[in-house]
Protein backbone atom coordinates (compact mmCIF):
# COMPACT_ATOMS: atom_id res chain seq x y z
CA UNK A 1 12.01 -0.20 13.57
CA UNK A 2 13.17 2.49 11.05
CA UNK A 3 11.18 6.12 11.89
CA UNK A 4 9.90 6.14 8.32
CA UNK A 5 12.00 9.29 6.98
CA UNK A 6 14.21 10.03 3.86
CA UNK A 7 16.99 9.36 6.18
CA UNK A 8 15.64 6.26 8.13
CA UNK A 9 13.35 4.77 5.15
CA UNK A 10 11.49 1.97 6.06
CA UNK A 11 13.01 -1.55 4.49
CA UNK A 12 10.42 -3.84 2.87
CA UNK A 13 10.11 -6.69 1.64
CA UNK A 14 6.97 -7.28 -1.05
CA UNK A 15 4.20 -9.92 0.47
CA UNK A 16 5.37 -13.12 -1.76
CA UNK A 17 9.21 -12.33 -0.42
CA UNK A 18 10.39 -11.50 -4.05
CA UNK A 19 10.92 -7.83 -4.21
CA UNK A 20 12.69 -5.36 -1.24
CA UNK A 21 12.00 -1.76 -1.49
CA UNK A 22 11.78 1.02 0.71
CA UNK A 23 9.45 3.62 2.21
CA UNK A 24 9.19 6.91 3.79
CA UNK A 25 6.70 9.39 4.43
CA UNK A 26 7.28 13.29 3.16
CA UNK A 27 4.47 15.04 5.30
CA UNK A 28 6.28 18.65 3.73
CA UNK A 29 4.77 17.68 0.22
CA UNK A 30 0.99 18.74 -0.75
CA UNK A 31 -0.67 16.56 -0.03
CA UNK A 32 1.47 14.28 2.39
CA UNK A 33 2.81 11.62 1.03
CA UNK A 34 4.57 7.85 1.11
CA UNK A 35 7.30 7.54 -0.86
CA UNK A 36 7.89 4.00 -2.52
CA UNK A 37 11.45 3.45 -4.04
CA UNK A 38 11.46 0.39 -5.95
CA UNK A 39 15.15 -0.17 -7.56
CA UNK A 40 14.85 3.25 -10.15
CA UNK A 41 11.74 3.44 -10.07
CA UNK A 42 9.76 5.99 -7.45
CA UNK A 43 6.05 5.91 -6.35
CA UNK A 44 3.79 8.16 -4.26
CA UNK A 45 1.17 7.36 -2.41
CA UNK A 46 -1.28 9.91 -0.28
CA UNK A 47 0.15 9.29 3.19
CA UNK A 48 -3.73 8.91 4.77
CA UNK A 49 -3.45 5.47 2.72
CA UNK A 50 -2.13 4.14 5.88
CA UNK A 51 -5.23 4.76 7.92
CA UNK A 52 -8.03 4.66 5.58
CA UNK A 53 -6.42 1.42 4.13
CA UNK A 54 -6.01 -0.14 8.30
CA UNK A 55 -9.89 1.78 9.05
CA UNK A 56 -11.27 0.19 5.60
CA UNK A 57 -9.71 -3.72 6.60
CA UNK A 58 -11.22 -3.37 10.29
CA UNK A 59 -14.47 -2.81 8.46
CA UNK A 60 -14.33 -6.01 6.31
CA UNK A 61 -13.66 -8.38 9.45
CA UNK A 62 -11.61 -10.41 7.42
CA UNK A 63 -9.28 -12.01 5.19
CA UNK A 64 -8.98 -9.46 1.96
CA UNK A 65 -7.32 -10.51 -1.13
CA UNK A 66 -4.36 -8.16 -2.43
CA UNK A 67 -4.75 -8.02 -6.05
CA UNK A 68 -1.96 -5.73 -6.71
CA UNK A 69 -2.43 -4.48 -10.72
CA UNK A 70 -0.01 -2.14 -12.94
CA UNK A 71 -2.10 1.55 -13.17
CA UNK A 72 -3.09 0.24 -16.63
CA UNK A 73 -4.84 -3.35 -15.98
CA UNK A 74 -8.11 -3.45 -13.85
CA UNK A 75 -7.86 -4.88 -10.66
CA UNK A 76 -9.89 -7.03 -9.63
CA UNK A 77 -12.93 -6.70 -7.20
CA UNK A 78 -12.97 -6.85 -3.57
CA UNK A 79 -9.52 -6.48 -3.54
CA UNK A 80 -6.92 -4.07 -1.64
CA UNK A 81 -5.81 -2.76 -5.02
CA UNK A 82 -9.32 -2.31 -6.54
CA UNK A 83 -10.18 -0.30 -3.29
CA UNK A 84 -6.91 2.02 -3.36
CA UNK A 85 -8.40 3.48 -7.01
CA UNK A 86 -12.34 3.16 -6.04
CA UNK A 87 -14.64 6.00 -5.67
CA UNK A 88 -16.05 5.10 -2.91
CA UNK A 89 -13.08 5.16 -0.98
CA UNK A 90 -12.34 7.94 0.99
CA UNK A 91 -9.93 10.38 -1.20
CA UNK A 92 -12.46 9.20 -4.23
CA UNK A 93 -10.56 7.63 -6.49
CA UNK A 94 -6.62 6.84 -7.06
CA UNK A 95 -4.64 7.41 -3.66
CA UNK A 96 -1.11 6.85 -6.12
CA UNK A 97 -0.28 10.69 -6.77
CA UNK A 98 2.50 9.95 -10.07
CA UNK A 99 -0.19 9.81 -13.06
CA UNK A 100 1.09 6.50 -14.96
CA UNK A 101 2.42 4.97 -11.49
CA UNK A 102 -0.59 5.22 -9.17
CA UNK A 103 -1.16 1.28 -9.35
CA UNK A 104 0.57 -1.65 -7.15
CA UNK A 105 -1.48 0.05 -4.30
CA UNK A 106 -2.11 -3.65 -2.96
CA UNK A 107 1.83 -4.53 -3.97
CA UNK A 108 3.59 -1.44 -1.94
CA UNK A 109 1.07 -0.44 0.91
CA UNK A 110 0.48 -3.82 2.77
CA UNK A 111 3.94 -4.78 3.77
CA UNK A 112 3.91 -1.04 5.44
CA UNK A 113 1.10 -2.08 7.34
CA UNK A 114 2.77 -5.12 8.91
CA UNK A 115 5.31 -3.78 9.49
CA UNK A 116 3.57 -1.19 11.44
CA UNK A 117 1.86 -3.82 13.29
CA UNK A 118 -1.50 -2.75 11.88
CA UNK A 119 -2.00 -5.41 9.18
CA UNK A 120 -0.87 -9.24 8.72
CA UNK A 121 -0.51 -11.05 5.91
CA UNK A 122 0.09 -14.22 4.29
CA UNK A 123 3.33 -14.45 2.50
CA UNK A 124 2.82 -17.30 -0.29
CA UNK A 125 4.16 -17.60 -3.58
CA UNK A 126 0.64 -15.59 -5.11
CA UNK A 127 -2.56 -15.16 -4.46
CA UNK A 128 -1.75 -12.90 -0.69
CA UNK A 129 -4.16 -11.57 1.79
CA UNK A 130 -4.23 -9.23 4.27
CA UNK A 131 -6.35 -8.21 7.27
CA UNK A 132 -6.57 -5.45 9.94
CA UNK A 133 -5.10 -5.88 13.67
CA UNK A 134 -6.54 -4.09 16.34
């Protein structure tokens, strides 16, 4: 498994099988972050996402429906993307730090945590879920 660095990104590959991008965490930036390359374009993520997100799917006991969304459509409830931007969540709010690029939460972060072996999911053409291992 890659160490998760700039120079060792993790390589992966989107829940449906249709997009690869990579991942790294930058725990020098304020606050620590994940670092999403996807082809030109770059998102950050709050690096705690990985916890909180594993800690929040242990709590639901089950099957939770993805529901990545773009920053500007709603996402819909119950989902991994609508609790990456809730309020009730743990940072309160967005955990995507680029303003305009803080959605795809439930795209980007869920592959990470497979691949971390805290997380499986389904890989189907649409409609993917997730839940917690461990």
């Amino acid at each position: 498994m890659a160490l998760g660095t700039q120079e060792d990104p993790w390589v992966l590959t989107t829940a449906p099988g249709s997009s690869q991008y990579t991942m790294y965490a930058d725990r020098a930036a304020q606050p620590p972050a994940l670092i999403c390359q996807v082809g030109a374009t770059r998102l950050s993520y709050e690096l705690r996402a990985i916890d909180d997100l594993h800690a929040w799917l242990r709590q639901q006991g089950d099957w939770v429906s993805l529901g990545a969304a773009d920053e500007q459509k709603a996402a819909a409830s119950g989902t991994v993307e609508a609790w990456g931007r809730s309020e009730s969540n743990p940072v309160g709010g967005w955990y995507g730090l680029r303003k305009g690029y803080r959605g795809r939460f439930g795209m980007y972060l869920p592959p990470l945590l497979e691949e971390l072996g805290l997380a499986e999911l389904t890989h189907d053409p649409r409609n993917n879920k997730m839940r917690a291992i461990g």
